[in-house]
C-alpha atoms as a PDB file:
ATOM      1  CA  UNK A   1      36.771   7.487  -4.954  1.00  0.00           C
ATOM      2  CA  UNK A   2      34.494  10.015  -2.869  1.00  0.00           C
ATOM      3  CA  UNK A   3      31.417  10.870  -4.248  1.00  0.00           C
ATOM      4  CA  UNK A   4      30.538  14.387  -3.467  1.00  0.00           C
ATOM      5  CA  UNK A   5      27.145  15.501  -3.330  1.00  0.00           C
ATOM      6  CA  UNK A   6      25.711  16.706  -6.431  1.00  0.00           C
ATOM      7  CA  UNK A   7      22.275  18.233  -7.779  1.00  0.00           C
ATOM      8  CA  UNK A   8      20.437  15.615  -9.510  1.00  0.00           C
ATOM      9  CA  UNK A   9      19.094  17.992 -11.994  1.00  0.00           C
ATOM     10  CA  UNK A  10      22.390  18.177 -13.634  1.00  0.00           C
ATOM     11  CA  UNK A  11      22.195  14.575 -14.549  1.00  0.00           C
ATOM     12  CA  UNK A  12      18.844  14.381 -15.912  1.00  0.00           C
ATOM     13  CA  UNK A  13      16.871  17.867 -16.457  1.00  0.00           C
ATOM     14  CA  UNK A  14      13.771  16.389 -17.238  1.00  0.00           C
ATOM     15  CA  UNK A  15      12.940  15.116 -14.070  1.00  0.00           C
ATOM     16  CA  UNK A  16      10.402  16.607 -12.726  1.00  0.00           C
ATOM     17  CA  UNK A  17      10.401  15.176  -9.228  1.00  0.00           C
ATOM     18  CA  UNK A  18       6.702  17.649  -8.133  1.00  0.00           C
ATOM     19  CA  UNK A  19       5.045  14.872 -10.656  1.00  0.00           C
ATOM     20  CA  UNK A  20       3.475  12.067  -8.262  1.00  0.00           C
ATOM     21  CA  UNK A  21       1.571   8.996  -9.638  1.00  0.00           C
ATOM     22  CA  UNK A  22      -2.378   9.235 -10.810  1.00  0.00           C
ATOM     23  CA  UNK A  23      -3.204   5.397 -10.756  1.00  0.00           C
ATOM     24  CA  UNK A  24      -2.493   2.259  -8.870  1.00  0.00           C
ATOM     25  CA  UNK A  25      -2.915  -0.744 -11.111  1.00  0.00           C
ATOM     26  CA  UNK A  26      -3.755  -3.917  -9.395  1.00  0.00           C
ATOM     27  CA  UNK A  27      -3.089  -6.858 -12.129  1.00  0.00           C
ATOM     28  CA  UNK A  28      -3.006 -11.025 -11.809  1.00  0.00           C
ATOM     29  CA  UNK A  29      -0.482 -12.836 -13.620  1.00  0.00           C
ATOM     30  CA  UNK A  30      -2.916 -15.285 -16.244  1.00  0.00           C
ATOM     31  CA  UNK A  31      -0.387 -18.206 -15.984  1.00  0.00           C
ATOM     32  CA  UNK A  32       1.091 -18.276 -12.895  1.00  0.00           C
ATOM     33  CA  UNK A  33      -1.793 -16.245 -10.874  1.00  0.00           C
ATOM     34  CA  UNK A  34       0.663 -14.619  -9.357  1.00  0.00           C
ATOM     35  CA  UNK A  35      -0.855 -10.852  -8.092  1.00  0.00           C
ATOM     36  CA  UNK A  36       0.528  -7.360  -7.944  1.00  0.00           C
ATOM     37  CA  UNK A  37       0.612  -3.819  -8.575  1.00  0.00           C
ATOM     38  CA  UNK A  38       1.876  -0.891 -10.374  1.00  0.00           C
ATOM     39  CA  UNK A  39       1.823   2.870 -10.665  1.00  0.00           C
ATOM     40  CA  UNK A  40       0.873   4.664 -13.385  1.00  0.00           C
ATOM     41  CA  UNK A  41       1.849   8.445 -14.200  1.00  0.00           C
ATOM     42  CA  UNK A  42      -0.956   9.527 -17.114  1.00  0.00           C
ATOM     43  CA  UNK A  43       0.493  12.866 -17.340  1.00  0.00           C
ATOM     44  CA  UNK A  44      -3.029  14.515 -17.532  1.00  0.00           C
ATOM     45  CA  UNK A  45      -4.308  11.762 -20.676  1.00  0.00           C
ATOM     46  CA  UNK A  46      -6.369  10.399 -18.204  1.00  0.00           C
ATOM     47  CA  UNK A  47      -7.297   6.551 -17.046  1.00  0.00           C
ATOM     48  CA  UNK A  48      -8.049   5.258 -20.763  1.00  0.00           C
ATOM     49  CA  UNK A  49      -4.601   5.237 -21.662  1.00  0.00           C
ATOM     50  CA  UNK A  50      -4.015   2.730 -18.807  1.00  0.00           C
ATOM     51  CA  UNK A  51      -5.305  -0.384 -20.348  1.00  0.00           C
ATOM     52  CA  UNK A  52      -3.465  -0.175 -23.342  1.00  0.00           C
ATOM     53  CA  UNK A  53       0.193   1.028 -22.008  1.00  0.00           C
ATOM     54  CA  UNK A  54      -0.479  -2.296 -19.719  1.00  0.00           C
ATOM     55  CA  UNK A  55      -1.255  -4.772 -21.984  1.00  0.00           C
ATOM     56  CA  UNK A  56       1.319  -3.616 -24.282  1.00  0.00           C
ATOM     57  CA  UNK A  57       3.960  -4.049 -21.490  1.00  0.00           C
ATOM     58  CA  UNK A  58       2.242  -7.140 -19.917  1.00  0.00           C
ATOM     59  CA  UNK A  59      -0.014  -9.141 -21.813  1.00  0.00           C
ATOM     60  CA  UNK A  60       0.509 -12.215 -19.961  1.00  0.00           C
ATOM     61  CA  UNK A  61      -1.036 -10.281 -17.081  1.00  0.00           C
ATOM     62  CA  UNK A  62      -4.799  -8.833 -16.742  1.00  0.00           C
ATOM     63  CA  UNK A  63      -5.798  -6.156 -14.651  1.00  0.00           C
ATOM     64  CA  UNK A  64      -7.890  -6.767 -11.472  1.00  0.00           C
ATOM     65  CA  UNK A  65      -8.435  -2.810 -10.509  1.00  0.00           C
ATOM     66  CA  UNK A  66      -7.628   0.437 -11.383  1.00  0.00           C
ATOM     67  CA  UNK A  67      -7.450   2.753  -8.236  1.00  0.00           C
ATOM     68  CA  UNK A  68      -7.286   6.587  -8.262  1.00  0.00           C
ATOM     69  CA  UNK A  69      -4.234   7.796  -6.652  1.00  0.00           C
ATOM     70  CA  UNK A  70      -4.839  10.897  -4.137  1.00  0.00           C
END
């Protein structure tokens, strides 16, 4: 089957691809020390809401940085 080529938006309307990430989260796995990162869209609440969307998601990881995205 041919896919043709269709407008995104149609899918999924809330997408709002103009929206780029605020913060890059650098974090080290606790048990395995195993390093990484992540982006974080705050959607204008600001860096506080960072910490505890993260450890929520990942509390067998801790977070090394916080960088502002540009």
């Amino acid at each position: 089957m041919h896919l043709k080529e269709k407008n995104i938006s149609n899918y999924n309307p809330n997408v709002d691809d103009s929206i780029k990430p605020d913060f890059k989260v650098l974090w080290r796995n606790k048990s395995s020390n195993e390093t990484g990162h992540c982006t974080f869209f705050t959607y204008d609440y600001g860096m506080e809401i960072i910490e505890a969307v993260f450890t929520t998601i990942h509390p067998d990881r801790e977070i090394l940085q916080i960088r502002v995205i540009s």
